[in-house]
Structures are given as structure tokens and as C-alpha cells.
N, C-alpha and C. Protein backbone atom coordinates (compact mmCIF):
# COMPACT_ATOMS: atom_id res chain seq x y z
N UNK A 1 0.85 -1.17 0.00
CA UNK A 1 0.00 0.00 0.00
C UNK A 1 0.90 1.24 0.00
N UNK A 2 0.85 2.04 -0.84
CA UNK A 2 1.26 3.35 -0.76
C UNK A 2 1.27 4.51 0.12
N UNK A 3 1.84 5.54 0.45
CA UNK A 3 1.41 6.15 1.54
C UNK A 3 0.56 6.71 1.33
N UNK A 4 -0.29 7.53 0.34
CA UNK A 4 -1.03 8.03 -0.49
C UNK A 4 -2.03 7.13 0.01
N UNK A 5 -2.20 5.79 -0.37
CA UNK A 5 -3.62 4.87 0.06
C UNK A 5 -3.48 4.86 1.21
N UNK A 6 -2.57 4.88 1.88
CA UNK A 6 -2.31 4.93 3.84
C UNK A 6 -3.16 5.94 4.40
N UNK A 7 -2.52 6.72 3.84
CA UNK A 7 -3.47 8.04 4.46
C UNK A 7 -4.98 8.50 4.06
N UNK A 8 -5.52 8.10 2.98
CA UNK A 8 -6.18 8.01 2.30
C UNK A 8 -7.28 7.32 3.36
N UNK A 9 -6.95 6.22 3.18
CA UNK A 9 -7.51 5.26 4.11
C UNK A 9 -7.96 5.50 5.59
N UNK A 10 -7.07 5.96 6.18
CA UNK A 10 -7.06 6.58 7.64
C UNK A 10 -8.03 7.43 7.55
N UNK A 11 -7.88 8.45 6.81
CA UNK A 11 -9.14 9.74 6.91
C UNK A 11 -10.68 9.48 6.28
N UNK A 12 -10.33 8.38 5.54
CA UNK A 12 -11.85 7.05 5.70
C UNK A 12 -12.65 6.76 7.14
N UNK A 13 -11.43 6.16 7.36
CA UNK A 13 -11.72 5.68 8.25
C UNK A 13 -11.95 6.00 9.53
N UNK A 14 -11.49 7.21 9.72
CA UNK A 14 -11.56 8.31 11.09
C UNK A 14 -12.83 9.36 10.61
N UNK A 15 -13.46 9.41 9.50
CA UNK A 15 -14.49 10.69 9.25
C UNK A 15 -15.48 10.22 9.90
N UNK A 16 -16.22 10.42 10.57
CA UNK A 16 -17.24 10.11 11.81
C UNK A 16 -18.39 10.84 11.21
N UNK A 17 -18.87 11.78 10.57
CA UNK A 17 -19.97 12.33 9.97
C UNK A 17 -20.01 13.44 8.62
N UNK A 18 -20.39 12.32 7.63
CA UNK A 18 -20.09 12.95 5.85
C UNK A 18 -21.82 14.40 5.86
N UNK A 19 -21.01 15.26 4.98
CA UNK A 19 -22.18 16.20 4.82
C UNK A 19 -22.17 16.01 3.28
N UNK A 20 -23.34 16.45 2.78
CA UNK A 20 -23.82 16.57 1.48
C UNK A 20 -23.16 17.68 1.16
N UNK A 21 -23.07 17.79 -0.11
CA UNK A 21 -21.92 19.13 -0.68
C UNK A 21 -23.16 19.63 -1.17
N UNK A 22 -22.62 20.87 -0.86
CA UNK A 22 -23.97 22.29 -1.32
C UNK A 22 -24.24 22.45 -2.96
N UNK A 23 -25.51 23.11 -2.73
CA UNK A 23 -25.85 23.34 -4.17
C UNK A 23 -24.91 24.27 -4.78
N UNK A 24 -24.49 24.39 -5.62
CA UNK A 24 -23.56 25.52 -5.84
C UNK A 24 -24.19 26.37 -7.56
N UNK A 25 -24.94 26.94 -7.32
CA UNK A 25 -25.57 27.55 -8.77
C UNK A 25 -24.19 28.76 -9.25
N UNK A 26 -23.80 28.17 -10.30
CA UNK A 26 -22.99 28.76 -11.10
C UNK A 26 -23.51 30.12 -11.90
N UNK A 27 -23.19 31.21 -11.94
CA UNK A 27 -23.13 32.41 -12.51
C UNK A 27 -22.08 33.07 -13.55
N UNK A 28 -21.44 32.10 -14.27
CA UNK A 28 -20.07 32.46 -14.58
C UNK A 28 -20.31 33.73 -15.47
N UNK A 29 -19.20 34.52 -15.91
CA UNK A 29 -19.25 35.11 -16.92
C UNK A 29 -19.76 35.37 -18.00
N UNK A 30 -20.53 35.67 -18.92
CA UNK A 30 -20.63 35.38 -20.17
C UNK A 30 -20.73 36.51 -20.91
N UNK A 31 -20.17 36.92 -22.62
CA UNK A 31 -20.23 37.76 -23.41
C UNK A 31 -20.46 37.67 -24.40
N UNK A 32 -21.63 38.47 -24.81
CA UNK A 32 -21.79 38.66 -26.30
C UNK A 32 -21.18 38.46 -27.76
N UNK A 33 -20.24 38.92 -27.29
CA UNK A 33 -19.48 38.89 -28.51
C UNK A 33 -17.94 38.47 -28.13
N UNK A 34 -18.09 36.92 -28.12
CA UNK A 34 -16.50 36.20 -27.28
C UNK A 34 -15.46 36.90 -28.08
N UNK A 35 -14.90 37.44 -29.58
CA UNK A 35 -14.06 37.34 -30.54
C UNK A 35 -13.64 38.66 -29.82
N UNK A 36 -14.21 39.71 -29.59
CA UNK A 36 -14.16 41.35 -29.49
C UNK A 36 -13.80 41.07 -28.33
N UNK A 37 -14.11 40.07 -27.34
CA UNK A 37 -13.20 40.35 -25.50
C UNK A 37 -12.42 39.52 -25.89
N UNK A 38 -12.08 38.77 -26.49
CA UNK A 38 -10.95 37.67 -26.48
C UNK A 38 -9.55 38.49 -26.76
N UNK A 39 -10.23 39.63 -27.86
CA UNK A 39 -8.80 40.64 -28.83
C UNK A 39 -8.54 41.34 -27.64
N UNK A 40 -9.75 41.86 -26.99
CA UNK A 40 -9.37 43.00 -26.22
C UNK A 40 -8.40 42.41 -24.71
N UNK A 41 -8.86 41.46 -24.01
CA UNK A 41 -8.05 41.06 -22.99
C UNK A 41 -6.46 40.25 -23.51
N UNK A 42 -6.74 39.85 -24.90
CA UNK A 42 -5.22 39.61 -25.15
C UNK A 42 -4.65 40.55 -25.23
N UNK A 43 -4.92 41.77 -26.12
CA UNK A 43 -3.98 43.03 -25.66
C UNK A 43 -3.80 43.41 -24.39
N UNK A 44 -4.93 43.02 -23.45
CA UNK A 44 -4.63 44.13 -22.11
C UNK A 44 -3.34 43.44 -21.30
N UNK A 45 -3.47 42.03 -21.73
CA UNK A 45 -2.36 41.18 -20.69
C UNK A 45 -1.14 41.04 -21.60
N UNK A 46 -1.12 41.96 -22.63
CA UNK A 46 0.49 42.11 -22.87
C UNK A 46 0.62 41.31 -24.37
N UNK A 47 -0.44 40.75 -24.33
CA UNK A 47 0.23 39.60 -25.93
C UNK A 47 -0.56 41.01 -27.01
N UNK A 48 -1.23 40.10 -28.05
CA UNK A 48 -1.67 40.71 -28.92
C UNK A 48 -2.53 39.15 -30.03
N UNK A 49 -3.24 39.68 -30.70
CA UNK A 49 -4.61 39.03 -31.47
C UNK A 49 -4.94 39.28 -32.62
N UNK A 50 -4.38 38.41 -34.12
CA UNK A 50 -5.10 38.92 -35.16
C UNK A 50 -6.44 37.72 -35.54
N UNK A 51 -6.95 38.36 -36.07
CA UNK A 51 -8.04 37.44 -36.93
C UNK A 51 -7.51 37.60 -38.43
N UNK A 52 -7.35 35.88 -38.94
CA UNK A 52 -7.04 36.06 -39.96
C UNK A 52 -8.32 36.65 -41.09
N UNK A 53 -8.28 36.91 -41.58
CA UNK A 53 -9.25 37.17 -42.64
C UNK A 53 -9.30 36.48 -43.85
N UNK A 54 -10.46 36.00 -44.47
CA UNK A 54 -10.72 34.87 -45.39
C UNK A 54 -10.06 34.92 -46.21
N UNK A 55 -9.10 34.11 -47.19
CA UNK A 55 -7.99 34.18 -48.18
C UNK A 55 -6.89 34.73 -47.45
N UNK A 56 -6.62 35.05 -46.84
CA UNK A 56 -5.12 35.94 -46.42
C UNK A 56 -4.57 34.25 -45.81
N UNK A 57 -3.39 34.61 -46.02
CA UNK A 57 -2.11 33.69 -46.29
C UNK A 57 -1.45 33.58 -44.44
N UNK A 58 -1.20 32.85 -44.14
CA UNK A 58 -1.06 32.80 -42.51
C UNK A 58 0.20 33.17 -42.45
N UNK A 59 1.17 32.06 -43.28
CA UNK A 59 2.74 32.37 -43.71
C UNK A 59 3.19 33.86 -43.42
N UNK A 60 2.29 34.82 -44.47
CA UNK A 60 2.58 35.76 -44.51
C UNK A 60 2.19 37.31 -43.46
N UNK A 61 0.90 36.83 -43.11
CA UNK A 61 0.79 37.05 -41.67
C UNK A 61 1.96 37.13 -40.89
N UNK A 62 1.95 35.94 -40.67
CA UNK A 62 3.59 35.83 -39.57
C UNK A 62 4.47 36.53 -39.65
N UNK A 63 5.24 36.36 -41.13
CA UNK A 63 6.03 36.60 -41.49
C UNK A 63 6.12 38.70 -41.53
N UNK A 64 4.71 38.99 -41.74
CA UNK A 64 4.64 40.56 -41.32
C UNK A 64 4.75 40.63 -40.16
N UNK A 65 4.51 39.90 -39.34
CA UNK A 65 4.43 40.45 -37.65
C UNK A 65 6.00 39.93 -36.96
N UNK A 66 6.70 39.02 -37.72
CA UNK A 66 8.30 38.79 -36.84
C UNK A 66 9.07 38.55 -38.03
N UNK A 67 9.42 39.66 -39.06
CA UNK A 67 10.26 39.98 -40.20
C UNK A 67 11.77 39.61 -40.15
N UNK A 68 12.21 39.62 -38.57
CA UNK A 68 13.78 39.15 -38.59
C UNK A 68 13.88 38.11 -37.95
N UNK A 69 12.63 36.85 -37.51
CA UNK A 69 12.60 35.97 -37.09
C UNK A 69 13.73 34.54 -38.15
N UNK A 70 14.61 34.20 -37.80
CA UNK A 70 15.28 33.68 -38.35
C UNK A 70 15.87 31.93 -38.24
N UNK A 71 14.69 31.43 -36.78
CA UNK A 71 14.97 30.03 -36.61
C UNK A 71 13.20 30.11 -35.97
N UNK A 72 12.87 29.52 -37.24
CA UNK A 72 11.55 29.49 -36.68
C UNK A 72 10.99 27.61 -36.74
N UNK A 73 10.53 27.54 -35.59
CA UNK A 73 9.78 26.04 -35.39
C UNK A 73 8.41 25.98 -35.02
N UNK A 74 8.00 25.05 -35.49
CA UNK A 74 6.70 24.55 -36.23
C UNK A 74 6.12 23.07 -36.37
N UNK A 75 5.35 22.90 -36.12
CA UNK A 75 4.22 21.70 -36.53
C UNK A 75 2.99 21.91 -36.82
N UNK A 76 2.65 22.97 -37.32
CA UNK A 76 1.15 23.24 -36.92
C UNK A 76 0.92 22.53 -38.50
N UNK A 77 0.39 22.43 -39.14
CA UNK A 77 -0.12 21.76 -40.95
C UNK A 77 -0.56 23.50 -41.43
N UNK A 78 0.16 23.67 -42.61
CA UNK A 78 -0.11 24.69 -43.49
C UNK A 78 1.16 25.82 -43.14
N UNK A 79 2.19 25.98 -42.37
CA UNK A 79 2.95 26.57 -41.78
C UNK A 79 3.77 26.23 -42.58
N UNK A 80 4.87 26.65 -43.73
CA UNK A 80 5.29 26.64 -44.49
C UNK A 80 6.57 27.66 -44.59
N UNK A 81 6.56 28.52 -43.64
CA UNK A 81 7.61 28.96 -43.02
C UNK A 81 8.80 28.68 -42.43
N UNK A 82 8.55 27.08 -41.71
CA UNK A 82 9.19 26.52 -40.81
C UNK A 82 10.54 26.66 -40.66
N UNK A 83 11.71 26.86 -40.20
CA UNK A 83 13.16 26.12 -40.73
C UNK A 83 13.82 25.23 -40.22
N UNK A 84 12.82 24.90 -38.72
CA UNK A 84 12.81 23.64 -37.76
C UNK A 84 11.46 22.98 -37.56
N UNK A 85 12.02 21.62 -37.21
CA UNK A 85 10.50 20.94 -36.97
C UNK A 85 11.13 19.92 -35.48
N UNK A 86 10.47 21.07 -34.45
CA UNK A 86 11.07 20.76 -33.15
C UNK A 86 10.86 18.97 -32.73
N UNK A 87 10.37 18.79 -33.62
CA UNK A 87 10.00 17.37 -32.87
C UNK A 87 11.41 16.21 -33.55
N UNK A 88 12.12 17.09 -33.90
CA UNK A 88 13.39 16.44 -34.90
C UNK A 88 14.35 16.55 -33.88
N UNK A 89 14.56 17.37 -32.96
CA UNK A 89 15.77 17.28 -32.32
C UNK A 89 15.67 16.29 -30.96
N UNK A 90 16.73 15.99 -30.68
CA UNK A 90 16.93 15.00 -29.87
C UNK A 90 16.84 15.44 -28.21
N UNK A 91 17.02 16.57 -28.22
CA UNK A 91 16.96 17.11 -26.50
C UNK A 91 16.56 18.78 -26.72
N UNK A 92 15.48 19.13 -25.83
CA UNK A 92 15.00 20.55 -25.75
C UNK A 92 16.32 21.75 -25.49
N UNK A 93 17.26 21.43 -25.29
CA UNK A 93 18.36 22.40 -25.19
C UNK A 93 18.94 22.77 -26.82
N UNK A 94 18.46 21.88 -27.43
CA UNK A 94 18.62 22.12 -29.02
C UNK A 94 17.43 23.45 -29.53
N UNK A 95 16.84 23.61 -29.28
CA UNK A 95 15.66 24.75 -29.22
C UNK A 95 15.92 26.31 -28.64
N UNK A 96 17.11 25.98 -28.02
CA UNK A 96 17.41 27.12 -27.13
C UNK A 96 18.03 28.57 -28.38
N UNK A 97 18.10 28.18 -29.93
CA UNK A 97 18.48 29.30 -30.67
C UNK A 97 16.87 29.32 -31.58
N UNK A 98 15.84 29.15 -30.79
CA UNK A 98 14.49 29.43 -31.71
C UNK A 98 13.99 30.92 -31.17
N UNK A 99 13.93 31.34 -32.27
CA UNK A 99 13.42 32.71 -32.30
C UNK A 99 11.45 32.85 -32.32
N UNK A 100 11.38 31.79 -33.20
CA UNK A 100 9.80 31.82 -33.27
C UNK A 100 9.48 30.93 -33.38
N UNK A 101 8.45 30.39 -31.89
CA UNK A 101 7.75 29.12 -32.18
C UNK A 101 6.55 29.04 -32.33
N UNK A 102 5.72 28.29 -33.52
CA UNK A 102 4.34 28.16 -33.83
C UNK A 102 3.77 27.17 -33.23
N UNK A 103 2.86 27.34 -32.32
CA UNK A 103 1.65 26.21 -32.36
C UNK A 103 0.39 26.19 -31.85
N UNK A 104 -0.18 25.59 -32.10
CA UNK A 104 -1.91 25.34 -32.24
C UNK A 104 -2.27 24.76 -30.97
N UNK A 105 -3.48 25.89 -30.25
CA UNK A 105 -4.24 25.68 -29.17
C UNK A 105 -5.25 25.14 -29.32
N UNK A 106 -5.54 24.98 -28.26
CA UNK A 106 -7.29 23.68 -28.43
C UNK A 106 -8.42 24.74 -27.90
N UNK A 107 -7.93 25.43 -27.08
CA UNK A 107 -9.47 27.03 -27.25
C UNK A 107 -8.95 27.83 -26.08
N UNK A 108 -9.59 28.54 -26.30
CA UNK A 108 -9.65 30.45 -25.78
C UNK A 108 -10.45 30.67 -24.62
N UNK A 109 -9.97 31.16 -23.51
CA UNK A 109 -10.87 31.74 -22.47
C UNK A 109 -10.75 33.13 -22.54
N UNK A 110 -12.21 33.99 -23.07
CA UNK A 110 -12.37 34.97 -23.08
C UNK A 110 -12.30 35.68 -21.91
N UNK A 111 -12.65 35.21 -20.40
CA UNK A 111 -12.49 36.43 -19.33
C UNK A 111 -10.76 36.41 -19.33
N UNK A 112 -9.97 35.75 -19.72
CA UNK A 112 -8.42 36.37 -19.45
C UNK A 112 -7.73 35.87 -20.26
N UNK A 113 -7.98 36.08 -21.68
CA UNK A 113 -7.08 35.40 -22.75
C UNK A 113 -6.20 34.42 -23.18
N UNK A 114 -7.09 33.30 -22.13
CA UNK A 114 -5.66 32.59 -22.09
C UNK A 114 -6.14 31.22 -23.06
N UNK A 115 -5.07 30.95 -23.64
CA UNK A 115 -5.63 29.41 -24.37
C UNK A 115 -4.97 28.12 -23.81
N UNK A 116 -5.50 27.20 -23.83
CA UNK A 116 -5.00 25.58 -23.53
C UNK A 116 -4.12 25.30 -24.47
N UNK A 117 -3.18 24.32 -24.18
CA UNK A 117 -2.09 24.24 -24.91
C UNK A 117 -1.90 22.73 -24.47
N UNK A 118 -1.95 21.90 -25.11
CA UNK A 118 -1.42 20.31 -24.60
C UNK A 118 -0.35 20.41 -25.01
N UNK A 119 0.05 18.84 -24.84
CA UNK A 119 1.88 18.83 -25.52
C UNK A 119 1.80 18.34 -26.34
N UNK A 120 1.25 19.01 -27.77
CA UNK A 120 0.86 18.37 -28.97
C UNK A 120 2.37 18.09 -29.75
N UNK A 121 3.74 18.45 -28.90
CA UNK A 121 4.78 18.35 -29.59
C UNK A 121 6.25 17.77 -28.66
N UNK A 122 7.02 16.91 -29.20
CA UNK A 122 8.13 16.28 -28.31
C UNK A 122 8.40 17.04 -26.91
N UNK A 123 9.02 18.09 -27.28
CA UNK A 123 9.68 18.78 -26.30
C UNK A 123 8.64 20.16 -25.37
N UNK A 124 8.14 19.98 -24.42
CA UNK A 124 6.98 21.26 -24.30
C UNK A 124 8.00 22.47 -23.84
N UNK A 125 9.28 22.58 -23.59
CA UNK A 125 10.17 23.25 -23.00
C UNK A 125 10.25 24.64 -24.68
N UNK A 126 9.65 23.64 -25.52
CA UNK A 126 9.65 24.94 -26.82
C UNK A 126 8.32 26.23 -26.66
N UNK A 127 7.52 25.98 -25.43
CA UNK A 127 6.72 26.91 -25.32
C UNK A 127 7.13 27.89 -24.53
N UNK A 128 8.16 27.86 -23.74
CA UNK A 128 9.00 28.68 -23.05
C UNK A 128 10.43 28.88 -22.97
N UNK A 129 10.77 28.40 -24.01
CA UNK A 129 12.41 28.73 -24.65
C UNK A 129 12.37 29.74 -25.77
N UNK A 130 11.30 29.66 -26.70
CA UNK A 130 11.21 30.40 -27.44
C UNK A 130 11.66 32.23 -27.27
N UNK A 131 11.80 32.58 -27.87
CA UNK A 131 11.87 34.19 -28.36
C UNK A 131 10.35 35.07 -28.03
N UNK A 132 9.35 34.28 -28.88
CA UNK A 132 8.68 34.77 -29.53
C UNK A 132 7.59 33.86 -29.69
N UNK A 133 6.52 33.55 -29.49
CA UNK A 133 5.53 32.04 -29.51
C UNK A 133 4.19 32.93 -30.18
N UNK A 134 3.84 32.56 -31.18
CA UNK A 134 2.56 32.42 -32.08
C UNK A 134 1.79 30.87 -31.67
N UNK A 135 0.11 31.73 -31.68
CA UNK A 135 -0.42 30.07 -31.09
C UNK A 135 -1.72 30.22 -32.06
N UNK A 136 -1.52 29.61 -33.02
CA UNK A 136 -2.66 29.55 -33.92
C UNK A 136 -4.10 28.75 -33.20
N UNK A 137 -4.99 29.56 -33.33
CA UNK A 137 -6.78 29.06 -33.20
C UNK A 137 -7.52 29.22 -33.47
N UNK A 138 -8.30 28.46 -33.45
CA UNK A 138 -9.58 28.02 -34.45
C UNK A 138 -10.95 29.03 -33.63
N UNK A 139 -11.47 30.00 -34.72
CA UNK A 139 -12.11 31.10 -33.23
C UNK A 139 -13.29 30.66 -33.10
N UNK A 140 -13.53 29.61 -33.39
CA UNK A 140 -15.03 28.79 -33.26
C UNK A 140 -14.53 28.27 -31.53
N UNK A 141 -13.33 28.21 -31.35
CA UNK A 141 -13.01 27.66 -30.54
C UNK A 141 -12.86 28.59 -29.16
N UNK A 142 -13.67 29.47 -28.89
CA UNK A 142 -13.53 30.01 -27.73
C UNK A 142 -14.27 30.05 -27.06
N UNK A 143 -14.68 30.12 -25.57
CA UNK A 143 -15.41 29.75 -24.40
C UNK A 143 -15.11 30.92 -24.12
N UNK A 144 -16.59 31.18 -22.88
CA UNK A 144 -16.77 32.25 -21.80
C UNK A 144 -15.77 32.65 -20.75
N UNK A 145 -15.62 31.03 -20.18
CA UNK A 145 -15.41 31.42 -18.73
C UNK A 145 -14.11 30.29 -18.46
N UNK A 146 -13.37 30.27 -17.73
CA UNK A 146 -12.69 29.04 -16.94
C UNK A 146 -13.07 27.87 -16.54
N UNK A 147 -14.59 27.69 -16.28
CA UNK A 147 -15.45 26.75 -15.76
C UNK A 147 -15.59 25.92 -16.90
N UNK A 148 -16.23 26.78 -18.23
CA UNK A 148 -16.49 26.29 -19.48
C UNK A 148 -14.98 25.26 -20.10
N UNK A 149 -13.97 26.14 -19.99
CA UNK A 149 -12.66 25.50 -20.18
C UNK A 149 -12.45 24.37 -19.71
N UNK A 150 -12.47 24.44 -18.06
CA UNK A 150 -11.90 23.13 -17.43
C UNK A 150 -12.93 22.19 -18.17
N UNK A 151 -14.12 22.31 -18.31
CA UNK A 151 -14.92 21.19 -18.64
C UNK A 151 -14.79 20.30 -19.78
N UNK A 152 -13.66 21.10 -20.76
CA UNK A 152 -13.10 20.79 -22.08
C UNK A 152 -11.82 19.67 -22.13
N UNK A 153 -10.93 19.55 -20.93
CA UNK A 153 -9.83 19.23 -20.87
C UNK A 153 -10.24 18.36 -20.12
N UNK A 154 -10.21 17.01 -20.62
CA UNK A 154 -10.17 15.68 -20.01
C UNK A 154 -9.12 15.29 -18.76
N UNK A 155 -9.84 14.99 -17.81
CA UNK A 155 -8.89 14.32 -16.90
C UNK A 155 -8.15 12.97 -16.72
N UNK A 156 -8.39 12.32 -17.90
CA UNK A 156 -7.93 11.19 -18.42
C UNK A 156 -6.56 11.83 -19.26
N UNK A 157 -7.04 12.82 -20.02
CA UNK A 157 -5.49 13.57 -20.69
C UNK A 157 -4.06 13.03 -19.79
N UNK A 158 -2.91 12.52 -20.88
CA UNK A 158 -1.78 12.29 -20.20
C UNK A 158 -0.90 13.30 -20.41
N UNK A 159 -0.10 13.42 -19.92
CA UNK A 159 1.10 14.38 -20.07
C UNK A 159 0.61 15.59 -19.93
N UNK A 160 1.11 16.77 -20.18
CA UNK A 160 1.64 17.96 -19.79
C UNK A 160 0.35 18.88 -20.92
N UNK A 161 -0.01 19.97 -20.05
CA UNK A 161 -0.83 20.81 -20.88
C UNK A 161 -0.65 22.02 -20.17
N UNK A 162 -0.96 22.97 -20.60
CA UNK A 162 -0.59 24.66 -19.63
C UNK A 162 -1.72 25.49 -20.56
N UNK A 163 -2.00 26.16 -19.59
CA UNK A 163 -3.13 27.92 -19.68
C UNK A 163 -1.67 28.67 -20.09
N UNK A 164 -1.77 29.45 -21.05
CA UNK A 164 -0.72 30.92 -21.44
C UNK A 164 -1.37 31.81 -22.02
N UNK A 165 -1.55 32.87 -21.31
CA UNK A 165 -2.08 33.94 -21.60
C UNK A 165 -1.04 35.19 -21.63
N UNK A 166 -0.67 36.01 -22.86
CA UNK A 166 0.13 37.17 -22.71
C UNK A 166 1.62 36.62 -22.86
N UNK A 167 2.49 36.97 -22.92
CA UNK A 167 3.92 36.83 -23.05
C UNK A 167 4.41 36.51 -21.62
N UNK A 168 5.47 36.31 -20.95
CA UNK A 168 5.78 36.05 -20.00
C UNK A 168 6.35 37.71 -19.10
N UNK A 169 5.61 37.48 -17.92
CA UNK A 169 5.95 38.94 -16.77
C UNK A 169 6.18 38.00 -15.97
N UNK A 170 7.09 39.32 -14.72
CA UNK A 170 7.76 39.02 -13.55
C UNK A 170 8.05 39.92 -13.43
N UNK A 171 7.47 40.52 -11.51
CA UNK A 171 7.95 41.66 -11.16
C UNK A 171 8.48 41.80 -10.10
N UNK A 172 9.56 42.47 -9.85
CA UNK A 172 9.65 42.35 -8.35
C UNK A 172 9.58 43.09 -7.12
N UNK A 173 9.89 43.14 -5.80
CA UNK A 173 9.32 43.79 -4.68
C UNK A 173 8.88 45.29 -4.77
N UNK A 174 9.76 45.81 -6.07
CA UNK A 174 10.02 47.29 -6.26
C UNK A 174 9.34 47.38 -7.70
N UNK A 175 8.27 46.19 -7.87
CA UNK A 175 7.39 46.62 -9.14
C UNK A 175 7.95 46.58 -10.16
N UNK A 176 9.34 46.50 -10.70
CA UNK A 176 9.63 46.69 -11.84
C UNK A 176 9.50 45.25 -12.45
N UNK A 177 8.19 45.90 -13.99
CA UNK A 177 8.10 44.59 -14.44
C UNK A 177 9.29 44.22 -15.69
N UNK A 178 9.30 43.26 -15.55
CA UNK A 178 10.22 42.59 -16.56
C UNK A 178 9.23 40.67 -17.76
N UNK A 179 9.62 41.34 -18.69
CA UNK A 179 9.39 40.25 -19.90
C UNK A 179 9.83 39.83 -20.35
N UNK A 180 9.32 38.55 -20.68
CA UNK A 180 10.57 37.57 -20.92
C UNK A 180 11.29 36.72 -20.32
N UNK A 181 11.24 37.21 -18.74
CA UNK A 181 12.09 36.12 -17.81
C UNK A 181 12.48 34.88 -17.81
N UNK A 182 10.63 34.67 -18.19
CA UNK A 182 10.53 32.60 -18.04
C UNK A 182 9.73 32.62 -18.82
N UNK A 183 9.87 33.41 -20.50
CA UNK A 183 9.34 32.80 -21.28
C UNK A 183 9.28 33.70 -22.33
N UNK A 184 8.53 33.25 -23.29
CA UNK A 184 8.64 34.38 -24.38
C UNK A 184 8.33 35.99 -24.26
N UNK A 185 9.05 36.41 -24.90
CA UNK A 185 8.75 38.26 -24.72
C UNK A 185 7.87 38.54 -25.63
N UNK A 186 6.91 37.74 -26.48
CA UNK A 186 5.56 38.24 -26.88
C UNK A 186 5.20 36.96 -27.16
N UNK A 187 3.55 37.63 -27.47
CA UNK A 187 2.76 36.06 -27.34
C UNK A 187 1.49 36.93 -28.65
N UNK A 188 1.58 35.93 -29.48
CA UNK A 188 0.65 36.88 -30.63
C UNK A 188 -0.83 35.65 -30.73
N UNK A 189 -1.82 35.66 -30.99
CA UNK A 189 -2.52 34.90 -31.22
C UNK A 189 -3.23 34.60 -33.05
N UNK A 190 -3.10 34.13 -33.46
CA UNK A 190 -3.95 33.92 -34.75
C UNK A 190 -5.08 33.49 -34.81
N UNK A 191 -6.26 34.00 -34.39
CA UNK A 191 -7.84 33.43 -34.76
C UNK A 191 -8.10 33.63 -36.34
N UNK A 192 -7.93 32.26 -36.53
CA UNK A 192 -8.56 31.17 -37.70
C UNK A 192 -9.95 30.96 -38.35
């Protein structure tokens, strides 16, 4: 038996009187128009949000928004830019000269911009080694609230998944913020 089932067990076995868990009526958030708060709270937390527009070229998208990006990695399908395909190298310290990394979220929480991110790729250390991280999504794919989110992400899911919202901050006792620390110094979104 594990200590985990040890203890587990014990507080079984010592609870002397179970209560019913309360009704809990949910009120979450909700907005009209998810696409227009999704742009607006990704700007407010530091990243930024385009919508592609029908026919426009994603490649080139990109390629307008990080012009001297020069080791860029990729898996997303249609990304044609690439000049790495991170899932080729043998250890995440090989990633450490990527300037721009692309990849594709599974959806959007409109109250704080943040999207789900599984480890749809070898190394997840490329979501925070990067320079610079573009996260392409599908804008059918965005939810209200956090509640709505968690309900999306299976708890059967294995391995590694993360909320990233905005580029990476850190501030310290004396307020001064700093970007970039522990992670990319911008965070752009592509709604698809």
C-alpha cells in the first residue's frame, strides 16, 4: 500500500460524519461577442490578437508580424515557413536558438485570454524557450469562462498541458516589471 492509500484510508476511516456538498448555482461570466473580448483582454495582458481574414495567407501574416525571425519552429499543418521541426531534435536544449515558435491551441478563455495548450509536440520546453511564440486558433473555438474550459480538458489527458495567456511577466518587490524572464517576450494569437 502506498502512503497516499495509507493516508487516504485513515481519513476514511476516522471521518465520523459525511455532509452533502452544497448546491452551488454557477453564474459564470458570459459575453456577447466572445471574438471582441478575447482581442481586447489579449492586448490588455500584454500579448496581442489577429483574426485572420478569409484568403489571407497565414505564412505571410507571420512573417509581417516577426520579419527578422530567423529560426523558426513549427508543426502546426499549413505553416510553411518553418526552418525547424522541433519534434526532430533529440533534446529541448537544441531549441534554445528558436526565435519563433508556432503552435496550435485547443481554445480560448475569453475572461483572461488565455488558451490551452497540450503537448501536442516532443519537447513542451519549446513553449517557453522560445523568443517569440505564435499560437494559432480556431475562433469557433472560444469559451466564456474558466469553468467552461476546465470542462473541455479531459482528466484522463496524459502528459503535460498549460493555460498561457500574454507573453511572459515578472515583477519584483520594487514593481519593476520585466518580460521575458521565463518565457517568451511576446505572445501573438492567430484566430482562424
Amino acid at each position: 500500500m502506498s502512503s497516499k492509500d495509507y493516508i487516504l484510508n485513515n481519513i476514511r476511516r476516522n471521518t465520523r460524519q459525511v455532509f452533502d456538498k452544497p448546491q452551488m448555482d454557477l453564474n459564470a461570466i458570459r459575453f456577447d461577442d466572445q471574438l471582441a473580448q478575447f482581442i481586447e483582454i489579449s492586448k490588455a495582458v500584454g500579448g496581442d490578437a489577429v483574426v485572420l481574414k478569409e484568403g489571407e495567407d497565414i505564412n505571410q501574416v507571420i512573417r509581417s508580424l516577426y520579419p527578422d525571425a530567423k529560426e523558426i519552429a513549427s508543426t502546426v499543418e499549413g505553416i510553411t515557413l518553418t526552418t525547424l521541426n522541433p519534434d526532430e531534435v533529440n533534446s529541448p536544449k537544441e531549441l534554445d536558438a528558436v526565435d519563433l515558435a508556432i503552435v496550435e491551441g485547443s481554445f480560448g478563455v475569453c475572461e483572461n485570454g488565455c488558451i490551452w495548450l497540450p503537448q501536442q509536440i516532443k519537447h513542451k520546453a519549446l513553449y517557453f524557450i522560445t523568443q517569440y511564440l505564435v499560437i494559432v486558433l480556431d475562433r469557433s473555438k472560444l469559451v466564456n469562462n474558466m469553468h467552461e474550459g476546465y470542462k473541455l480538458i479531459s482528466p484522463s489527458e496524459k502528459g503535460f498541458g498549460v493555460y498561457i495567456s500574454g507573453p511572459s511577466k515578472t515583477a519584483d518587490i520594487e514593481q519593476a516589471l520585466v518580460v521575458g524572464a521565463h518565457g517568451p517576450k511576446g505572445l501573438t494569437v492567430i484566430l482562424k
